[in-house]
Protein backbone atom coordinates (compact mmCIF):
# COMPACT_ATOMS: atom_id res chain seq x y z
CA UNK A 1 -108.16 -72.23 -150.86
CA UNK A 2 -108.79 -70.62 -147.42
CA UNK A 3 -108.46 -66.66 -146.91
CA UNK A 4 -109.32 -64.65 -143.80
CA UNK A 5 -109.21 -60.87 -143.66
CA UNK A 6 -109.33 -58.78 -140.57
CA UNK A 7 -111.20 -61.92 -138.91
CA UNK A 8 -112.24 -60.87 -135.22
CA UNK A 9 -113.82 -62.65 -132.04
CA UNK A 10 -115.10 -61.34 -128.99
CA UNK A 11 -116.10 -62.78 -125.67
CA UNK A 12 -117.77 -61.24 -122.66
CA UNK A 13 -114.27 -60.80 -120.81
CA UNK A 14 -111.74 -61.81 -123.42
CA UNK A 15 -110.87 -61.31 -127.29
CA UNK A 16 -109.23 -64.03 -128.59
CA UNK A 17 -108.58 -62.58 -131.84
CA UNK A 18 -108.33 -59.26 -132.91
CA UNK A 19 -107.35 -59.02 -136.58
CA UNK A 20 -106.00 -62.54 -137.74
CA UNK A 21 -105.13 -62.44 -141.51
CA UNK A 22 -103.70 -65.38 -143.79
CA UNK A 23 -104.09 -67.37 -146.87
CA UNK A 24 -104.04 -71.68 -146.59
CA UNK A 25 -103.29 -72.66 -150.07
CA UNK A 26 -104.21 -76.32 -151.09
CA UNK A 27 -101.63 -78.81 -150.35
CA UNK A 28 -100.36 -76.66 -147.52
CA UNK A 29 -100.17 -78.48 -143.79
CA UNK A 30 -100.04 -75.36 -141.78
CA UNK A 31 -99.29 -76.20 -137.65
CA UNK A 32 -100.99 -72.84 -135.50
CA UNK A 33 -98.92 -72.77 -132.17
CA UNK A 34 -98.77 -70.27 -129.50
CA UNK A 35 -99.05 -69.80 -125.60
CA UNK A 36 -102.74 -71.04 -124.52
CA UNK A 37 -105.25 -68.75 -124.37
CA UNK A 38 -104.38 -66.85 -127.72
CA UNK A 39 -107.30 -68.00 -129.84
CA UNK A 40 -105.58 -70.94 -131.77
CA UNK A 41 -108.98 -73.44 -131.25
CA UNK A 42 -111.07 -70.42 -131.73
CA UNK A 43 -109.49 -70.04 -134.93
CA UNK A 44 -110.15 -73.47 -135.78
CA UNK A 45 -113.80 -73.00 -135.49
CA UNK A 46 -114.14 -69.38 -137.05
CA UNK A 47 -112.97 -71.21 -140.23
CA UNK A 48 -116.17 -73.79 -140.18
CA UNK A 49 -118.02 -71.45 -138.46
CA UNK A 50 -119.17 -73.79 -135.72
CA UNK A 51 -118.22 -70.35 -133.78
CA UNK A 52 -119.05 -67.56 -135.93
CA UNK A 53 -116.50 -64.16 -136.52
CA UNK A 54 -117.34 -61.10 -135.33
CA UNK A 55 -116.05 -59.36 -137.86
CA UNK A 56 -113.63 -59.84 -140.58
CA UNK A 57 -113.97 -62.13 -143.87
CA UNK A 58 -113.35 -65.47 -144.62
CA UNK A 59 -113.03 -67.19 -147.97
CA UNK A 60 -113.21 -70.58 -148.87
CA UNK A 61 -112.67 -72.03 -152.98
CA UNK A 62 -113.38 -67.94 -153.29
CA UNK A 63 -116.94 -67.99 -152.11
CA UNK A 64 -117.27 -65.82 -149.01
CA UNK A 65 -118.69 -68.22 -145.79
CA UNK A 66 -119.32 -65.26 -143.42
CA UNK A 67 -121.78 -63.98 -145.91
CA UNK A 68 -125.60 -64.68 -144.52
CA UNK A 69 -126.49 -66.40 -147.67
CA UNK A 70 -123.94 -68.90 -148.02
CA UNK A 71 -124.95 -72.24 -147.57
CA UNK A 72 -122.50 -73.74 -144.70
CA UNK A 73 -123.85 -76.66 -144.22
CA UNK A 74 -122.64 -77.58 -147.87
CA UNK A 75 -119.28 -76.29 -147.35
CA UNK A 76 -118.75 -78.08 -144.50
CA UNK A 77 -119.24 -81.00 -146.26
CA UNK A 78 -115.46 -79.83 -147.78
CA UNK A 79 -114.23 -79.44 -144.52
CA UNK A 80 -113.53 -82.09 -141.92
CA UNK A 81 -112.66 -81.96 -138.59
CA UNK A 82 -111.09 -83.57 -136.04
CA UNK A 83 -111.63 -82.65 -132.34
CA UNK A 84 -109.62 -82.88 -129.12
CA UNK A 85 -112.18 -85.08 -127.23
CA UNK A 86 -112.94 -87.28 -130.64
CA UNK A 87 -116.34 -86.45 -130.48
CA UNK A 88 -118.05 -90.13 -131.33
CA UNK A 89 -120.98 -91.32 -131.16
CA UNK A 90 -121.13 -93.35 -128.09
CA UNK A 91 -124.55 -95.72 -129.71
CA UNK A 92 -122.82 -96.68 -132.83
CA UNK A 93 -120.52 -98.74 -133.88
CA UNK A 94 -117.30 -97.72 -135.45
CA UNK A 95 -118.28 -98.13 -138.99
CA UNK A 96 -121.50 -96.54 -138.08
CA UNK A 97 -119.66 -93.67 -137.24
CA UNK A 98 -117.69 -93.69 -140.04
CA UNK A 99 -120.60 -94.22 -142.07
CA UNK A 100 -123.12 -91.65 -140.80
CA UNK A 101 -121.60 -88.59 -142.76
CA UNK A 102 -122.08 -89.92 -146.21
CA UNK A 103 -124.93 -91.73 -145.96
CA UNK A 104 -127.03 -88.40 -144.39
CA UNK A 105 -125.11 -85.69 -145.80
CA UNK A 106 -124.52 -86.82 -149.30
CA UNK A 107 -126.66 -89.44 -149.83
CA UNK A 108 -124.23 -92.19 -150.42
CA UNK A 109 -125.25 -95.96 -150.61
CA UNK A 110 -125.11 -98.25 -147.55
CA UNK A 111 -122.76 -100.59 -149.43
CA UNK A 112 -120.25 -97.73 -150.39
CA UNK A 113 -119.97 -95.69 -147.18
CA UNK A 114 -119.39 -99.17 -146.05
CA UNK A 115 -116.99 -99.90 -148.42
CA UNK A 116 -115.16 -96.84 -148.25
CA UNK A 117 -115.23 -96.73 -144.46
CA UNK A 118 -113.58 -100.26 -144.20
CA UNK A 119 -110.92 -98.80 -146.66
CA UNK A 120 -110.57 -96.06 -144.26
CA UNK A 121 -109.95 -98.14 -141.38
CA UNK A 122 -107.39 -100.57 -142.97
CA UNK A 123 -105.61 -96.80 -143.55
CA UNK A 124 -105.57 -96.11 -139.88
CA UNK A 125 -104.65 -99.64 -139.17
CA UNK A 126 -107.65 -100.51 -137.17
CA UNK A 127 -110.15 -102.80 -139.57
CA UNK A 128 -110.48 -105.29 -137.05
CA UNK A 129 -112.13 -102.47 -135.16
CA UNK A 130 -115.35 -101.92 -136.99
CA UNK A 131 -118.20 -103.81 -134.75
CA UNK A 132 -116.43 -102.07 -131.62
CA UNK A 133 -118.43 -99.35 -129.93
CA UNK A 134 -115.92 -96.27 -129.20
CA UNK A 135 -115.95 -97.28 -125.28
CA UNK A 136 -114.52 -100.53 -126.12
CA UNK A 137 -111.36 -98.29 -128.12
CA UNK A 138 -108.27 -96.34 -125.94
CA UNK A 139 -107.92 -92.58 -126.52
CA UNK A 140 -105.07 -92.90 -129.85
CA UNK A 141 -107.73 -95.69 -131.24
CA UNK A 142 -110.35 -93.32 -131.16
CA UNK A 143 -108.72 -90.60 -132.21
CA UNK A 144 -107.62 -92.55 -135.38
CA UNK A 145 -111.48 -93.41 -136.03
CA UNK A 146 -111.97 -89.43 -135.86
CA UNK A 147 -110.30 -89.27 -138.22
CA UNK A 148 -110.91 -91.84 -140.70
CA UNK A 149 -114.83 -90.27 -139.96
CA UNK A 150 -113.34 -87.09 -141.45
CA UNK A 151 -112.11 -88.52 -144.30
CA UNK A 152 -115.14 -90.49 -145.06
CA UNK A 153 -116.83 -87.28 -146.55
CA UNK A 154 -113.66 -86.74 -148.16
CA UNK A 155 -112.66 -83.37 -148.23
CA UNK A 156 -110.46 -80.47 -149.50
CA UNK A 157 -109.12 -79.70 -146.18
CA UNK A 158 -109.07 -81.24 -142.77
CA UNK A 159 -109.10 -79.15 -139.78
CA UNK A 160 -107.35 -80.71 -136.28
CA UNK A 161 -107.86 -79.31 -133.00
CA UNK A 162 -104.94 -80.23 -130.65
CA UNK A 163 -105.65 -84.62 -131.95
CA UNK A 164 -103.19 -85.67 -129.40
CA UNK A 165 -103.16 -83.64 -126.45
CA UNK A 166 -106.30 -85.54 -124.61
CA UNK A 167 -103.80 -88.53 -125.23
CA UNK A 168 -101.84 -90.67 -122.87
CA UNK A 169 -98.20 -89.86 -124.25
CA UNK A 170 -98.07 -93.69 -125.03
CA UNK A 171 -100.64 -93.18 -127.61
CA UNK A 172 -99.66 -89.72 -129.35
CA UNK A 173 -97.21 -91.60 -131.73
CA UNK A 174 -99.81 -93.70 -133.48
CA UNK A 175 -102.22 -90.78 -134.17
CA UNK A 176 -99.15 -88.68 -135.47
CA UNK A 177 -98.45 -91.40 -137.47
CA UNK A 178 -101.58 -91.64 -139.21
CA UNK A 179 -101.44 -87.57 -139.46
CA UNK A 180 -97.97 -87.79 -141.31
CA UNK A 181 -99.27 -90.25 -143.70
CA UNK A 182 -102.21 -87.49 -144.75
CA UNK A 183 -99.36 -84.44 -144.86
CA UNK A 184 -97.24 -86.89 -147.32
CA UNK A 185 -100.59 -87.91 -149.42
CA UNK A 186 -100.87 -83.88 -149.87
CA UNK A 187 -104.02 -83.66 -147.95
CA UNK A 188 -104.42 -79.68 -146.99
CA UNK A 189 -104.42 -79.25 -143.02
CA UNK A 190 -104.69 -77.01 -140.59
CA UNK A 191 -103.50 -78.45 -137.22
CA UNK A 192 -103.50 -76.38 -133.51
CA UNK A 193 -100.73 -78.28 -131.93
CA UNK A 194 -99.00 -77.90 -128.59
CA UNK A 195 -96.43 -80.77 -129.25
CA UNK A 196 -93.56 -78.93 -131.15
CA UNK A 197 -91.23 -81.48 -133.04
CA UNK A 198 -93.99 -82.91 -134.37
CA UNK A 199 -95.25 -79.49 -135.80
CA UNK A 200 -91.84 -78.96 -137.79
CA UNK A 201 -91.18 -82.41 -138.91
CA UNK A 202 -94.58 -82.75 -140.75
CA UNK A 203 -95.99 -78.87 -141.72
CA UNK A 204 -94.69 -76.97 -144.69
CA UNK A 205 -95.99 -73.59 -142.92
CA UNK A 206 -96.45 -72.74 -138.92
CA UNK A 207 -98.40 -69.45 -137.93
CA UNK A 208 -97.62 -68.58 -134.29
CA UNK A 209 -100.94 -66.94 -132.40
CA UNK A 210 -100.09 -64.10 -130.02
CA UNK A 211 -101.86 -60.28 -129.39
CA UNK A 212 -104.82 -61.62 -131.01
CA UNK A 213 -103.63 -62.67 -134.46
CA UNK A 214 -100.62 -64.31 -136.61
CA UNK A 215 -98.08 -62.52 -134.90
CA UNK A 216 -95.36 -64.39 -137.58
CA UNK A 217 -95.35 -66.76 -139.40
CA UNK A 218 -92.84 -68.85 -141.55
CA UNK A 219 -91.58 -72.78 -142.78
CA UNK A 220 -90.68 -74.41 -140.15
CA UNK A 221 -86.83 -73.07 -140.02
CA UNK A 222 -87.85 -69.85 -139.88
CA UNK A 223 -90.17 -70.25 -136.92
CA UNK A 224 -88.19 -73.39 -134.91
CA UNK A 225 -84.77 -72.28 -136.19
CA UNK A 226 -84.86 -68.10 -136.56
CA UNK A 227 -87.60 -66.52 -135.28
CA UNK A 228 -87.36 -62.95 -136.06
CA UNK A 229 -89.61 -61.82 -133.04
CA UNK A 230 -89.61 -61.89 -129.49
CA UNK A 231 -92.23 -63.56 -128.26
CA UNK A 232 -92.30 -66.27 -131.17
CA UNK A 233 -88.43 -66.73 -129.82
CA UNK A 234 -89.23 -66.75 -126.43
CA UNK A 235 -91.92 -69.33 -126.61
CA UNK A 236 -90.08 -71.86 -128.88
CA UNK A 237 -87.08 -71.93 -126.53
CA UNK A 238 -89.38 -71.96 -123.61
CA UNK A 239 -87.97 -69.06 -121.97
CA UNK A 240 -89.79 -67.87 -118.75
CA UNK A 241 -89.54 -63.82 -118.30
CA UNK A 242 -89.75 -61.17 -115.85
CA UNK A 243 -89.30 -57.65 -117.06
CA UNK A 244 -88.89 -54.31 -115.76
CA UNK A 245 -89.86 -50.75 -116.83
CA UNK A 246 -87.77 -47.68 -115.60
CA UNK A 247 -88.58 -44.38 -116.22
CA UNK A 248 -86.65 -41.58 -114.95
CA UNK A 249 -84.04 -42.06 -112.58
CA UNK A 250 -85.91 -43.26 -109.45
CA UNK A 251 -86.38 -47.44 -109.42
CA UNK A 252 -87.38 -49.63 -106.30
CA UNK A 253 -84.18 -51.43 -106.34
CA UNK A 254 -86.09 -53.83 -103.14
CA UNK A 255 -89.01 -54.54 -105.09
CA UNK A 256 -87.01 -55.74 -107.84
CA UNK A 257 -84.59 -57.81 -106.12
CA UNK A 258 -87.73 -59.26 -104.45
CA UNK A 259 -89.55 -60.01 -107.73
CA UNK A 260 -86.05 -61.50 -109.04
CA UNK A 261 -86.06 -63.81 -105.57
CA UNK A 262 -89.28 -64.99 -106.35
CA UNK A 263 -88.75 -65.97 -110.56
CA UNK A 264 -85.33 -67.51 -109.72
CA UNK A 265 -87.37 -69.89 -106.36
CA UNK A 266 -90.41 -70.34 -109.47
CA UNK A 267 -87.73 -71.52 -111.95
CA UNK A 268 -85.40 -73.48 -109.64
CA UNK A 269 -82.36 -71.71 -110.36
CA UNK A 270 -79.16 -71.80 -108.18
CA UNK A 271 -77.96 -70.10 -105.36
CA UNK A 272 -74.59 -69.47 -106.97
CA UNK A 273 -76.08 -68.64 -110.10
CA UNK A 274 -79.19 -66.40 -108.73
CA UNK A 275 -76.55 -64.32 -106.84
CA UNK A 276 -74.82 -63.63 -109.61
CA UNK A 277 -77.67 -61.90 -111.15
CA UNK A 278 -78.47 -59.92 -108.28
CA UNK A 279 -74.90 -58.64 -108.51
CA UNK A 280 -75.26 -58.21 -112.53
CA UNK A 281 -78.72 -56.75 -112.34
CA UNK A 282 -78.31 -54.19 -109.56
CA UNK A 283 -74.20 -52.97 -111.03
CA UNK A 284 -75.82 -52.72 -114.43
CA UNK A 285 -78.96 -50.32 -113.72
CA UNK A 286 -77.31 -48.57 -111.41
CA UNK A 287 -74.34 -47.20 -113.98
CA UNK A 288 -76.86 -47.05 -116.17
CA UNK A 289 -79.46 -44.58 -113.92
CA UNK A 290 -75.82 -42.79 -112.48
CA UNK A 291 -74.30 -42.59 -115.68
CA UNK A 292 -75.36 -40.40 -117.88
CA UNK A 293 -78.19 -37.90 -117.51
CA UNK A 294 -79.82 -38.37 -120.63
CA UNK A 295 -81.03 -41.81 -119.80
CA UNK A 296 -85.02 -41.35 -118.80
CA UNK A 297 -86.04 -44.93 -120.83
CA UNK A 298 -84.57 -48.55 -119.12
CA UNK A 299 -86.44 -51.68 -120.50
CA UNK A 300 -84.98 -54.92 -118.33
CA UNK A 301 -86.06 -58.68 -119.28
CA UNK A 302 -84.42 -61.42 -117.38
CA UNK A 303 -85.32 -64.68 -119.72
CA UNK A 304 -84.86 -68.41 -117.87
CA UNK A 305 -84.13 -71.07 -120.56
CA UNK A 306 -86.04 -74.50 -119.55
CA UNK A 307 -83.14 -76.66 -121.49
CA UNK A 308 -80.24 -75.22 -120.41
CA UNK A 309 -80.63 -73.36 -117.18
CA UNK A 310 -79.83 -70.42 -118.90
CA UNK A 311 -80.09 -66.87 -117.83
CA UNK A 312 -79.89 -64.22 -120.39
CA UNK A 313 -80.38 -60.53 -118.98
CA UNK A 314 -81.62 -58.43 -121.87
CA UNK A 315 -80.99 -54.32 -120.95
CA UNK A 316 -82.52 -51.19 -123.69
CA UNK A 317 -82.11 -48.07 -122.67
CA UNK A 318 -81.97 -44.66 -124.17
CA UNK A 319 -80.15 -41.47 -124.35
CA UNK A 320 -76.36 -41.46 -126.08
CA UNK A 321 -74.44 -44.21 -127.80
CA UNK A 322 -72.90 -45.64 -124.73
CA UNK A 323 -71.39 -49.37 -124.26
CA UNK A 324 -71.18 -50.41 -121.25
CA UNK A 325 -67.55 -50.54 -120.66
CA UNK A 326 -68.38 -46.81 -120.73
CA UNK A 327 -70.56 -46.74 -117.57
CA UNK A 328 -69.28 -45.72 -114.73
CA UNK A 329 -66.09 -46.85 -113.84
CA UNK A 330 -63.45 -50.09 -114.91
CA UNK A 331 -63.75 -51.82 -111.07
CA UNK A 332 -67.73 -51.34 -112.20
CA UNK A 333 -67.16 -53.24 -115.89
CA UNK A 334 -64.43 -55.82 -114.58
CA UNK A 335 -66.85 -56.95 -111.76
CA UNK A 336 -69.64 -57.38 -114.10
CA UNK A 337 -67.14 -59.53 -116.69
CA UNK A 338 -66.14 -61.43 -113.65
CA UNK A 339 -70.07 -62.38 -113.10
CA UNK A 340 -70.99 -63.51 -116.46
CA UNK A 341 -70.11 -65.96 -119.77
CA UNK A 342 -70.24 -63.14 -121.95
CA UNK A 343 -71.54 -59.78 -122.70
CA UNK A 344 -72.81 -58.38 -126.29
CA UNK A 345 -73.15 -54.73 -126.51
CA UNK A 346 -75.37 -53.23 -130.02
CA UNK A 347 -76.60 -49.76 -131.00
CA UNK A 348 -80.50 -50.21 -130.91
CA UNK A 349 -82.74 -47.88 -132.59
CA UNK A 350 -86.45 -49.70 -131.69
CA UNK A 351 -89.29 -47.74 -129.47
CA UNK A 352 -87.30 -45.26 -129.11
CA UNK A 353 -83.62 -46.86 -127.52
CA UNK A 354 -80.15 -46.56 -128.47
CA UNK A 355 -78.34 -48.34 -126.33
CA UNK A 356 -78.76 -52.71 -126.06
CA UNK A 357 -76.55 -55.19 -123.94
CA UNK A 358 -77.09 -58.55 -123.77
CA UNK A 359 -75.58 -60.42 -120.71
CA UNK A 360 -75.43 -64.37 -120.72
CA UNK A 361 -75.25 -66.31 -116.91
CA UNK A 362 -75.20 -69.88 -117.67
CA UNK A 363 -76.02 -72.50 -114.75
């Protein structure tokens, strides 16, 4: 139904995306996530061109939109949308809302938009609504006309841009509910969402947005359950990171013991538990540097788990095959068993490292 290719977008100081690539097959109810700031609205409107791609293709029912000659306006007459801030006209009515669409765009009778708008509303449970002007509604009551207004023209796809996240939380569930109700009638959606257990109990596909396109992408088990990369794992488990690169043997042991102070303060984590990864974090290096001469590569991530308190201290480094019971001494390896909940050790052969241990401080 929907295919982009190479799509691109460029602002003055930022580029949202780079080279985003994907196919939205009918039927599908596709949730975008990511950290903010990666282009996941942006998206959203480079696929009804209210902003227009700077480069790239996109497809929709096989006829090419980014072309100059294509008629937009007709196509999105296929495509509704539903925006964070609703978007209503604040002079009509309800039903007028609903009913502008069809009756402008498509030339529809007075007495059927009607009709069919009143059907929509009963849908999205608010019929009694329909003399109300939207100041007279809450947020989730307008957000629920939004979207009956999108349906109204109905169309092969409905695009949603974050419908709940203007919302007081005591109003998200009735606009997921109504949302649900479309994904089960087998209404094709694409949804930028930041609330994450609704994305996997109601999508069939999830495309997380990072370095300016899909960076993966997957059902909802793969993404929520296994996600094969690390910043798609990192930002489902909300893990906050601070990472160091070491090359050569010289490292500002002060300056990273400092930056360390200030993530474990920034992430409330315990006195107890913050000393122990000092200890961990300056032992490990330091056999690591001392060890053996052919290490010239160290790659360091300390990850803070939100749920669980967490600590996981994630060391790469290359030269030889080298666990690291094998550094340095047995005082040095029984001190840092003595600090931790458990230590994995794995040959790693990615940008160019050998060597990976894994080293688990729980709270």
């Amino acid at each position: 139904m929907i295919r982009l290719e190479h799509v691109s977008k460029v602002y003055p100081n930022v580029t949202p995306l780079k080279d985003v690539n994907a196919e939205i097959n009918a039927g599908d109810v596709i949730s975008v996530i990511g950290p903010s700031g990666t282009g996941k609205s942006t998206l959203l409107r480079c696929i009804n061109l209210l902003e227009r791609p700077d480069g790239g293709k996109i497809f929709f029912e096989d006829e090419e939109i980014t072309n100059p000659k294509c008629n937009i306006h007709k196509i999105r007459q296929k495509m509704g949308m539903v925006f964070q801030l609703f978007n209503l006209f604040g002079n009509l009515t309800v039903i007028e809302n609903i009913m502008l669409a069809p009756v402008k765009l498509k030339g529809e009778s007075r007495q059927s938009a009607y009709e069919n708008g009143m059907s929509l509303l009963r849908m999205v449970g608010l019929p009694d609504k329909y003399l109300n002007y939207p100041d007279q509604l809450s947020g989730g009551q307008k957000q629920r006309i939004a979207i009956a207004r999108a349906l109204a023209m109905n169309p092969d796809v409905i695009l949603l841009d974050e419908p709940t996240s203007a919302l007081d939380p005591t109003m998200v569930g009735e606009v997921q509910a109504v949302i649900r109700e479309l994904a089960r009638s087998g209404k094709t959606m694409i949804i930028v969402t930041h609330e994450m257990n609704f994305a996997r109990a109601i999508c069939s596909r999830v495309f997380y947005l990072d370095e300016g396109s899909i960076y993966e992408e997957g059902t909802p088990d793969e993404i929520f359950t296994a996600p094969k990369r690390e910043k798609t794992r990192r930002f489902i488990r909300r893990l906050q990171v601070v990472e160091f690169n070491i090359v050569g043997k010289v490292f500002d042991f002060p300056g990273a013991v400092s930056k360390i102070d200030t993530f474990c303060r920034k992430n409330m984590v315990g006195r107890h538990q913050s000393n122990k990864l000092h200890l961990v974090f300056e032992e490990l290096i330091q056999q690591i540097l001392l060890s053996s001469p052919e290490v010239n590569k160290v790659h360091a991530a300390i990850e803070h788990a939100e749920e669980n308190g967490e600590i996981c201290f994630d060391v790469r480094y290359d030269g030889k095959v080298m666990p690291p019971e094998e550094l340095g001494d047995k005082l040095s390896y029984s001190l840092l068993k003595a600090k931790t909940s458990e230590i994995q050790y794995m040959p790693d052969d990615s940008e160019g490292y050998t060597n990976r241990v894994k080293i688990l401080i729980r709270n």
